[in-house]
PDB file of N, CA and C in Angstrom:
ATOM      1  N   UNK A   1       0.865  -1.182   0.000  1.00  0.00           N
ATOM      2  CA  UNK A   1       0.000   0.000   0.000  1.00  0.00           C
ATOM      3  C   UNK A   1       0.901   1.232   0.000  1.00  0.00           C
ATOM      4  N   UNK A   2       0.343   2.095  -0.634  1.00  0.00           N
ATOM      5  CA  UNK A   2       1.299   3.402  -0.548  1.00  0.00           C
ATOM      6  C   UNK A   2       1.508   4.385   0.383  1.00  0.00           C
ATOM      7  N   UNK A   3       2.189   4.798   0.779  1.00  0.00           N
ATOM      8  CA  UNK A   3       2.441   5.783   1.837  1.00  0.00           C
ATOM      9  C   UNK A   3       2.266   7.109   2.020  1.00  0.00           C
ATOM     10  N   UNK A   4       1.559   8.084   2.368  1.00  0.00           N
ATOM     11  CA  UNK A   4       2.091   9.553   1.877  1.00  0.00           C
ATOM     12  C   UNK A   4       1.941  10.571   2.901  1.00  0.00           C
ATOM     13  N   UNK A   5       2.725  11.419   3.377  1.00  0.00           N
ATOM     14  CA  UNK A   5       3.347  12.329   3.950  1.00  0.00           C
ATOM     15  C   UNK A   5       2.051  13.770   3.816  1.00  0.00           C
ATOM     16  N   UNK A   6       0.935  14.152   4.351  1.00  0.00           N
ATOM     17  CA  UNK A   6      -0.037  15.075   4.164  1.00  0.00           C
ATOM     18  C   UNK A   6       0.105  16.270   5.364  1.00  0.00           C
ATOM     19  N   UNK A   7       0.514  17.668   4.715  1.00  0.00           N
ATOM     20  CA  UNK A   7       0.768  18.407   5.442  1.00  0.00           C
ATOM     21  C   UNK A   7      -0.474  19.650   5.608  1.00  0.00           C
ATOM     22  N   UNK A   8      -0.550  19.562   6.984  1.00  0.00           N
ATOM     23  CA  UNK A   8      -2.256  20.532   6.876  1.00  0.00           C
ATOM     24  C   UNK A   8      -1.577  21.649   7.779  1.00  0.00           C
ATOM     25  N   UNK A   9      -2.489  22.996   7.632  1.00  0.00           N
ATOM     26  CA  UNK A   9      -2.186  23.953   8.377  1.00  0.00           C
ATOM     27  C   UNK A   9      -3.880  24.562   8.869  1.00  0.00           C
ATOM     28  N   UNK A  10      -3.759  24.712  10.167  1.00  0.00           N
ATOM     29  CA  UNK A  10      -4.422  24.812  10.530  1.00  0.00           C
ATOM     30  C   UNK A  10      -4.637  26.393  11.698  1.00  0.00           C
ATOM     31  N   UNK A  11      -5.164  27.127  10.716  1.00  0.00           N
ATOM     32  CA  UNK A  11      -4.925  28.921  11.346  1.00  0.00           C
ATOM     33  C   UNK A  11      -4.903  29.368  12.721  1.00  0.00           C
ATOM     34  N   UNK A  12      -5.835  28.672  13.314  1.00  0.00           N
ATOM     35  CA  UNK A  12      -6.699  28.972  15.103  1.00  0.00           C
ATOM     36  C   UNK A  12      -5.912  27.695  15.785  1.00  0.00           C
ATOM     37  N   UNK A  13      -5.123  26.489  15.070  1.00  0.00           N
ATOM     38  CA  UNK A  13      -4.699  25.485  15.838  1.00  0.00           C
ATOM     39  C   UNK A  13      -5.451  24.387  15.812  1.00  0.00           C
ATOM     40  N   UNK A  14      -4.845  23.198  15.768  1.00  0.00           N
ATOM     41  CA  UNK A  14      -5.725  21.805  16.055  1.00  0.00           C
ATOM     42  C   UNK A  14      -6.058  21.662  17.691  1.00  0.00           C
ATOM     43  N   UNK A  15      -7.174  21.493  17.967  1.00  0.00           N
ATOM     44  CA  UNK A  15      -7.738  21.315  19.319  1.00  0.00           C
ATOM     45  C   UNK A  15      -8.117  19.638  19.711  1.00  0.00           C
ATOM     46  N   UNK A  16      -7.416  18.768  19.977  1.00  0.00           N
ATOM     47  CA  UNK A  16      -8.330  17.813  20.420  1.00  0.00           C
ATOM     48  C   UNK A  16      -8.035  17.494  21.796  1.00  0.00           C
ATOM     49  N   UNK A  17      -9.504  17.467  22.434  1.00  0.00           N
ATOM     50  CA  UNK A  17      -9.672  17.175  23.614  1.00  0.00           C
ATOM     51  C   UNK A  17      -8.893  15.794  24.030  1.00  0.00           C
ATOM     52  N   UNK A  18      -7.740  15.749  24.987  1.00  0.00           N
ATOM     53  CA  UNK A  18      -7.362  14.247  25.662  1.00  0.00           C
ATOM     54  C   UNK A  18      -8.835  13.839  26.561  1.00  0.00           C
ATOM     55  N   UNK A  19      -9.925  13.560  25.959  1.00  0.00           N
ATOM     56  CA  UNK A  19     -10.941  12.791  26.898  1.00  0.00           C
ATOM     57  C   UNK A  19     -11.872  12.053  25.686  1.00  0.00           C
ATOM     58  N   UNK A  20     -13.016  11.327  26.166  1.00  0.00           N
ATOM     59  CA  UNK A  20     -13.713  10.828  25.375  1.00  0.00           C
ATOM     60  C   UNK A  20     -14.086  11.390  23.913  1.00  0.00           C
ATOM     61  N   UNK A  21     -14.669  12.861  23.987  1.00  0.00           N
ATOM     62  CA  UNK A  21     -14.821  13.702  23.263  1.00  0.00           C
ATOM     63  C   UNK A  21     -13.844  13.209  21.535  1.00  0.00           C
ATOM     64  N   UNK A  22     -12.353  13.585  22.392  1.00  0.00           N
ATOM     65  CA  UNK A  22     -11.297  13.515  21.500  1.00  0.00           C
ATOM     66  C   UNK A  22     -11.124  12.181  21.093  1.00  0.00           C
ATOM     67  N   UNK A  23     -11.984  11.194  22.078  1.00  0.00           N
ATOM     68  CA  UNK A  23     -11.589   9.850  21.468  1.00  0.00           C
ATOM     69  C   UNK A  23     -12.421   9.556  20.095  1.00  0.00           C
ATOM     70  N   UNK A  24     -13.255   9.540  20.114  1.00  0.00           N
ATOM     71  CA  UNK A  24     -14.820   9.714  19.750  1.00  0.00           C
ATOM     72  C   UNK A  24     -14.292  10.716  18.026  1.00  0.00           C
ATOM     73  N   UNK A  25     -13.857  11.542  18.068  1.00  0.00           N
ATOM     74  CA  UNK A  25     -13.409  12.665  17.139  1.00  0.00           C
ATOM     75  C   UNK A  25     -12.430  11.646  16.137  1.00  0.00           C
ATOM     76  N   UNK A  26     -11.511  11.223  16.765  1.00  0.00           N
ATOM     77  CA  UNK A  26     -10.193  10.157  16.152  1.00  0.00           C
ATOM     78  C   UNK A  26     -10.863   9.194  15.549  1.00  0.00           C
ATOM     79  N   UNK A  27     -11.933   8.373  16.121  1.00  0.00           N
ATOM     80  CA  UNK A  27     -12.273   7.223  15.629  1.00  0.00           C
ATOM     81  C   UNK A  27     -13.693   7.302  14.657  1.00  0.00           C
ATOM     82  N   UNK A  28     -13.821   8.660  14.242  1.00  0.00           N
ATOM     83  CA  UNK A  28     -15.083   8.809  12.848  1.00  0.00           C
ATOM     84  C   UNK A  28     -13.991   9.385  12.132  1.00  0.00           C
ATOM     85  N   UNK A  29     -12.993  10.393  12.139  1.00  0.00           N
ATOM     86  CA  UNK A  29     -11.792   9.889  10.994  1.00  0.00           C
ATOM     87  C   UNK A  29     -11.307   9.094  10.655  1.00  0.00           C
ATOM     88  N   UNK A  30     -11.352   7.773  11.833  1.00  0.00           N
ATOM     89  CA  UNK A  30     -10.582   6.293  10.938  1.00  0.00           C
ATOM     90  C   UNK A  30     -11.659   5.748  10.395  1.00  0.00           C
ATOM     91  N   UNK A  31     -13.233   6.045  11.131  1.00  0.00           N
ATOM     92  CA  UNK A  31     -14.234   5.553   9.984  1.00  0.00           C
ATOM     93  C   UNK A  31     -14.049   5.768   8.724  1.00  0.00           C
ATOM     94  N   UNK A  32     -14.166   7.092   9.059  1.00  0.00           N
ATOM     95  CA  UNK A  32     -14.686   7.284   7.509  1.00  0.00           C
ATOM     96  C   UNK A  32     -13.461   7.401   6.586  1.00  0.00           C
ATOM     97  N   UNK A  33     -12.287   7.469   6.916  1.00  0.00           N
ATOM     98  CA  UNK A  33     -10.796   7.182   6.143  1.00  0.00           C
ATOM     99  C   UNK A  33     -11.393   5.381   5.525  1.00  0.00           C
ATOM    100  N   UNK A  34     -11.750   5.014   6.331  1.00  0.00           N
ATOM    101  CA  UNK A  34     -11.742   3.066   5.626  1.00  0.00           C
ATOM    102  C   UNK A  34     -12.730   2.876   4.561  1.00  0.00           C
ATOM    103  N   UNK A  35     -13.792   4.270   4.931  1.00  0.00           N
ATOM    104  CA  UNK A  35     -14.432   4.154   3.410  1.00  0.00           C
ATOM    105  C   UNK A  35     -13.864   3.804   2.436  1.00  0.00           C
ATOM    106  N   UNK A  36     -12.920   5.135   2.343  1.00  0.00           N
ATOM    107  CA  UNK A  36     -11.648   5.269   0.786  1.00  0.00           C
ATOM    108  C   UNK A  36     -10.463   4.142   0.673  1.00  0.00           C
ATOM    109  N   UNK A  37     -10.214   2.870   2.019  1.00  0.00           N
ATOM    110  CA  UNK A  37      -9.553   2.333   1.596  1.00  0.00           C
ATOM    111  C   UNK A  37      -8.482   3.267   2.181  1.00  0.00           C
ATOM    112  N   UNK A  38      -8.467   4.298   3.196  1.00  0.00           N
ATOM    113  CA  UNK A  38      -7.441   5.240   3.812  1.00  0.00           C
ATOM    114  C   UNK A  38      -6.999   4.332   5.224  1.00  0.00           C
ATOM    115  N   UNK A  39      -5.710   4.492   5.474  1.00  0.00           N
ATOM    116  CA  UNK A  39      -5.239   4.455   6.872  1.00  0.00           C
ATOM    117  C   UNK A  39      -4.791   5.222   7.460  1.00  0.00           C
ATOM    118  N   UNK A  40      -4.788   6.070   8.590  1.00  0.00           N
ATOM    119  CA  UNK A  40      -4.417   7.301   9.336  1.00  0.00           C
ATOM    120  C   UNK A  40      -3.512   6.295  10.426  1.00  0.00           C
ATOM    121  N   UNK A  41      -1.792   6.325  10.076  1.00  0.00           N
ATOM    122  CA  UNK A  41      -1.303   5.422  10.351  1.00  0.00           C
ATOM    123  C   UNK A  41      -0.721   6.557  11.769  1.00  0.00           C
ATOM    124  N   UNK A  42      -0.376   8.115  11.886  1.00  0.00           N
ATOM    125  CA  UNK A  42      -0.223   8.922  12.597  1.00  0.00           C
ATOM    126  C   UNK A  42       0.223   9.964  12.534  1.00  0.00           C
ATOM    127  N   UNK A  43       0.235  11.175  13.459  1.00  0.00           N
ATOM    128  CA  UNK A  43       0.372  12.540  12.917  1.00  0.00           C
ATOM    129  C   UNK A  43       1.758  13.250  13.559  1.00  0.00           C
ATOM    130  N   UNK A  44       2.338  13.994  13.529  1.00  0.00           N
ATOM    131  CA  UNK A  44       2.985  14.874  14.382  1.00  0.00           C
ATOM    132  C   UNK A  44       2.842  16.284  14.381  1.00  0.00           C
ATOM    133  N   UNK A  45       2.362  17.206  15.588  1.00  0.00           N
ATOM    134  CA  UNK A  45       1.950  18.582  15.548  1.00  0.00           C
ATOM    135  C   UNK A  45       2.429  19.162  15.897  1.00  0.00           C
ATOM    136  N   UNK A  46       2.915  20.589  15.465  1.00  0.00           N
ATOM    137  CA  UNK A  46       3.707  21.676  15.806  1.00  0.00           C
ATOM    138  C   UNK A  46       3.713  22.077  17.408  1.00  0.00           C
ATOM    139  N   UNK A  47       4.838  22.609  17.768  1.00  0.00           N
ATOM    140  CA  UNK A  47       4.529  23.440  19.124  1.00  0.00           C
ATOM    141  C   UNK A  47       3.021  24.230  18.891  1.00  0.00           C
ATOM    142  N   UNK A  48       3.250  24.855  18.614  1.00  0.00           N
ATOM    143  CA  UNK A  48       2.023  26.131  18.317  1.00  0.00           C
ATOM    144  C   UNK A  48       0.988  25.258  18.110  1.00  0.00           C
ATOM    145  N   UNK A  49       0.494  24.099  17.414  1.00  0.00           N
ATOM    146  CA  UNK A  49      -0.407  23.259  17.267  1.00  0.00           C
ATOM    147  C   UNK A  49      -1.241  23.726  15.702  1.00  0.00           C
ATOM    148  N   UNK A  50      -0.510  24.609  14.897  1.00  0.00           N
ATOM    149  CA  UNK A  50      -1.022  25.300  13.716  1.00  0.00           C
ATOM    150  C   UNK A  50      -0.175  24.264  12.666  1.00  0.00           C
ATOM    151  N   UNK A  51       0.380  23.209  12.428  1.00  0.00           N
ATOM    152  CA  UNK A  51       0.872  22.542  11.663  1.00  0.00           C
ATOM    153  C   UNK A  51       0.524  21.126  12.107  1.00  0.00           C
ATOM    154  N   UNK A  52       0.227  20.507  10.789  1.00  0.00           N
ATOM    155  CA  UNK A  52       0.437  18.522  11.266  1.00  0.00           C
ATOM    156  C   UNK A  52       1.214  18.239  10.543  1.00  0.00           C
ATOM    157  N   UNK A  53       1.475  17.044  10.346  1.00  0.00           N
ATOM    158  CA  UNK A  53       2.484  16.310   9.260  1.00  0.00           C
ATOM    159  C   UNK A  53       1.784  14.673   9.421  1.00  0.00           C
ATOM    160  N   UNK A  54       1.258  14.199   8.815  1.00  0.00           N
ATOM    161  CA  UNK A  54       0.332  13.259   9.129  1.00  0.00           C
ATOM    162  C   UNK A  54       0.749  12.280   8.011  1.00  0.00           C
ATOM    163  N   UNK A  55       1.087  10.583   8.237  1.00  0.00           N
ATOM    164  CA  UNK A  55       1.050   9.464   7.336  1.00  0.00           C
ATOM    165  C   UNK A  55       0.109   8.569   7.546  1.00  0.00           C
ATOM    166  N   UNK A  56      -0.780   8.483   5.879  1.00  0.00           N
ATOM    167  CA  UNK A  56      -1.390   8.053   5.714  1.00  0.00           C
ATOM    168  C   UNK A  56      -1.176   6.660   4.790  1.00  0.00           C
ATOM    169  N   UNK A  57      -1.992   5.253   4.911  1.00  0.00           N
ATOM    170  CA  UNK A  57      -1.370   4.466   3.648  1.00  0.00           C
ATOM    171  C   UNK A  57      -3.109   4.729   3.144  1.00  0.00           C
ATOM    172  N   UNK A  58      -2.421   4.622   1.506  1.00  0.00           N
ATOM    173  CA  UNK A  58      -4.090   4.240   0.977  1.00  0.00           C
ATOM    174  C   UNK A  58      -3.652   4.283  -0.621  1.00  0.00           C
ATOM    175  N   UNK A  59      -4.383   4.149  -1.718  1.00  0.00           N
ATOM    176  CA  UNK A  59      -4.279   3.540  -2.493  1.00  0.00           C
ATOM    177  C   UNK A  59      -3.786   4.476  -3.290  1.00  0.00           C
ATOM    178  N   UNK A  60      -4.129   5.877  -3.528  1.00  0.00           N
ATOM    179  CA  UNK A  60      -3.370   6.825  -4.122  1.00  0.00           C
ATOM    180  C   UNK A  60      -4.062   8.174  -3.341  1.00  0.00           C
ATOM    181  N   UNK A  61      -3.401   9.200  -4.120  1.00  0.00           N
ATOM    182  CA  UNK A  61      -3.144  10.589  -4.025  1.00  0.00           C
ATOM    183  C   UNK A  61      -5.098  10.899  -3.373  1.00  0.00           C
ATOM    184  N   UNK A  62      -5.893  10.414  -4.035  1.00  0.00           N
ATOM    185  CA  UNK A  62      -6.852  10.971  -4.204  1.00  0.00           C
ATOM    186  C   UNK A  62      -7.796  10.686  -3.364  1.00  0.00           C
ATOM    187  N   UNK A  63      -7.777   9.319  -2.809  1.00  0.00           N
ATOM    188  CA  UNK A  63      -8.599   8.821  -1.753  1.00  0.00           C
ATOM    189  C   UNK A  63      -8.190   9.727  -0.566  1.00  0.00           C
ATOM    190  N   UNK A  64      -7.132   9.788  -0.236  1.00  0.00           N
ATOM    191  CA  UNK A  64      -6.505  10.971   0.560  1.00  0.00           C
ATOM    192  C   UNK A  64      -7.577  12.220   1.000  1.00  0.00           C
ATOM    193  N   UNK A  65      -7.183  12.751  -0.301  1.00  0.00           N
ATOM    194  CA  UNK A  65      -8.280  14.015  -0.675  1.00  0.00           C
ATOM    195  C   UNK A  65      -9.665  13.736  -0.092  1.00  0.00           C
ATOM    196  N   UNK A  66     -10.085  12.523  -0.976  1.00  0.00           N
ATOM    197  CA  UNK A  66     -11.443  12.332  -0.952  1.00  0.00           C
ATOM    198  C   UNK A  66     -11.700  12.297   1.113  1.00  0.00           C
ATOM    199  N   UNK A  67     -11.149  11.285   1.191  1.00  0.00           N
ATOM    200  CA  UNK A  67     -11.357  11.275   2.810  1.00  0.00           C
ATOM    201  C   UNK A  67     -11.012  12.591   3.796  1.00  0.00           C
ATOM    202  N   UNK A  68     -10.216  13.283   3.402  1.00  0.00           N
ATOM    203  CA  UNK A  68      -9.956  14.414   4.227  1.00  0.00           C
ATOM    204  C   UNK A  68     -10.958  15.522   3.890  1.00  0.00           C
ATOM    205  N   UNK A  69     -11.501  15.818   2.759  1.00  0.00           N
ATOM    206  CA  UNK A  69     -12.918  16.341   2.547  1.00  0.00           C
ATOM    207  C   UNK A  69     -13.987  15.810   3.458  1.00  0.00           C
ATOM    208  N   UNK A  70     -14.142  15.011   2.886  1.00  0.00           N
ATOM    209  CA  UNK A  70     -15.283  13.900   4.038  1.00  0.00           C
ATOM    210  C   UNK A  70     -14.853  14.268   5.643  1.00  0.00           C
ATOM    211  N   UNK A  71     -13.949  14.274   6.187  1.00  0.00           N
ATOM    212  CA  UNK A  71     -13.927  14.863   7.762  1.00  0.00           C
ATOM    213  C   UNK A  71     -13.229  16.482   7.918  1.00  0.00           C
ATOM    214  N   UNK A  72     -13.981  16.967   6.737  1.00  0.00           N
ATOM    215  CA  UNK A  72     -13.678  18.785   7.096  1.00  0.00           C
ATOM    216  C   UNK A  72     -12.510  19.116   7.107  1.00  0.00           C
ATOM    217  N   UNK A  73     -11.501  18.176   6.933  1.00  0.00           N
ATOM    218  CA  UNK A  73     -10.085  18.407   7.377  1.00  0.00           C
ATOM    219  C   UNK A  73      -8.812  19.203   6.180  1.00  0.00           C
ATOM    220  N   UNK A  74      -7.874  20.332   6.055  1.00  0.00           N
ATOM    221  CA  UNK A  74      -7.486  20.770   5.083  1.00  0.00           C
ATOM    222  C   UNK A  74      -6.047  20.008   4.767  1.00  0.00           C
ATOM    223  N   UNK A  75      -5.936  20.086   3.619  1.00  0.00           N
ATOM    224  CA  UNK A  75      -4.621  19.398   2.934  1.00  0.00           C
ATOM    225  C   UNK A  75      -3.603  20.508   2.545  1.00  0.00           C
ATOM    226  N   UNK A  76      -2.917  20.869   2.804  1.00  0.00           N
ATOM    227  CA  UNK A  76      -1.670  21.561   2.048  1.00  0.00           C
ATOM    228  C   UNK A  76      -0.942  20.865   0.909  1.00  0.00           C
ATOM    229  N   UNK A  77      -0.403  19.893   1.339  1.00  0.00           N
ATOM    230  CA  UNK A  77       0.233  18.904   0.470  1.00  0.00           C
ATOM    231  C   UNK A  77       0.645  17.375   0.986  1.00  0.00           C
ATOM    232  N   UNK A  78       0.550  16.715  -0.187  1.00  0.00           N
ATOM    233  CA  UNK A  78       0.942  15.525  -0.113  1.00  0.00           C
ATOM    234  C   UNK A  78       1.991  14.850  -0.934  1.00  0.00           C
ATOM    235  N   UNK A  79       2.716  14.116   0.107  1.00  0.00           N
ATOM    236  CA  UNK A  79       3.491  14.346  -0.846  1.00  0.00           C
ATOM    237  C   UNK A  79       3.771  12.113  -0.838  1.00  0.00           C
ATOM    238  N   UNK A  80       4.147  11.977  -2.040  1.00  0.00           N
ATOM    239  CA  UNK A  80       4.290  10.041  -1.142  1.00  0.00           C
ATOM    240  C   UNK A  80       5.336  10.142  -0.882  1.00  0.00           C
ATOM    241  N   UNK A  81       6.264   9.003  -0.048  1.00  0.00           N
ATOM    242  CA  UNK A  81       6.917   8.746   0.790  1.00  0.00           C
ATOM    243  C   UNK A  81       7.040   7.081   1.117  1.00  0.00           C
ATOM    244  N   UNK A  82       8.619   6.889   0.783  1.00  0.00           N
ATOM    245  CA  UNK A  82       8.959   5.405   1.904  1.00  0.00           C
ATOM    246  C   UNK A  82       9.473   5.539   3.106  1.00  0.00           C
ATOM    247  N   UNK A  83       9.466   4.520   4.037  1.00  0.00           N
ATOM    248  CA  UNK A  83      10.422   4.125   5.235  1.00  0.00           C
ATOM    249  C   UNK A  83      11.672   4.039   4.643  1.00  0.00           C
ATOM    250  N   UNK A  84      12.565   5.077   5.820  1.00  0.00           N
ATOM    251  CA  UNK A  84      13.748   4.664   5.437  1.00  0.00           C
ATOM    252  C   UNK A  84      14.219   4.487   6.565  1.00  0.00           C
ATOM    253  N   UNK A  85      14.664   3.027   7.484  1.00  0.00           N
ATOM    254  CA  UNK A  85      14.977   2.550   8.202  1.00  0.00           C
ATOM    255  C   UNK A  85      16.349   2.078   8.863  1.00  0.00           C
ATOM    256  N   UNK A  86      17.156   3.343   9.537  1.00  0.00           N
ATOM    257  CA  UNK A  86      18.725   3.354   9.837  1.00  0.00           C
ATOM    258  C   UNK A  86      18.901   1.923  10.456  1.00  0.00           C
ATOM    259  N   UNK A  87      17.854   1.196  11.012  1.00  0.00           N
ATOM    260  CA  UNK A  87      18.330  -0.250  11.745  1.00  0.00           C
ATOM    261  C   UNK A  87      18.547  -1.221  10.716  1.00  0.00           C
ATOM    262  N   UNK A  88      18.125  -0.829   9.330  1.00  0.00           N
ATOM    263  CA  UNK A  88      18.244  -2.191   8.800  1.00  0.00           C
ATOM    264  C   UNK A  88      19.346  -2.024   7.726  1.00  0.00           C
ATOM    265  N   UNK A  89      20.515  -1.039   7.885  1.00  0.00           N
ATOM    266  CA  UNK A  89      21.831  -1.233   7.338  1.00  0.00           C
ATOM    267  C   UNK A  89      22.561  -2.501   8.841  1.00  0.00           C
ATOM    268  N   UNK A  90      22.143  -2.413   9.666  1.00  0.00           N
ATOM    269  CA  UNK A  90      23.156  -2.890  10.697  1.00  0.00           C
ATOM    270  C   UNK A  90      22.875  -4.419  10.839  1.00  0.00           C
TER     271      UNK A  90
END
């Protein structure tokens, strides 16, 4: 499956509640990501909380799109991407 690197910016900041709320929020994005055949494999967020950097696997460029429409969510760019894994020269 393919990999890709989706960078969102987000003006006011990403807010998610650490409680049910936020649990609840996470798990109708992995719903509805499995529509498209998307995996929201995980994100990393800025200090400020106005940037993600998020990897997704899914089948191409567009399901991406399609699913991040579907949960309101904005795309900057995507870009694909492999693992590149320093343990497995050794």
């Amino acid at each position: 499956m393919p990999r890709y690197l989706v960078e969102r910016t987000f003006p006011d900041g990403l807010r998610i509640p650490v409680d049910g709320e936020g649990a609840a929020a996470c798990s109708g994005v992995v719903a509805t990501n499995a529509r498209n055949g998307v995996t929201w494999v995980h994100s990393y967020v800025s200090e400020d909380a106005r940037t993600t950097y998020c990897i997704y696997d899914g089948p191409d460029a567009e399901a991406i799109r399609e699913s991040a429409a579907s949960n309101n969510l904005p795309i900057d760019r995507i870009t694909p991407v492999r693992v590149l894994d320093p343990y497995f020269y050794h």
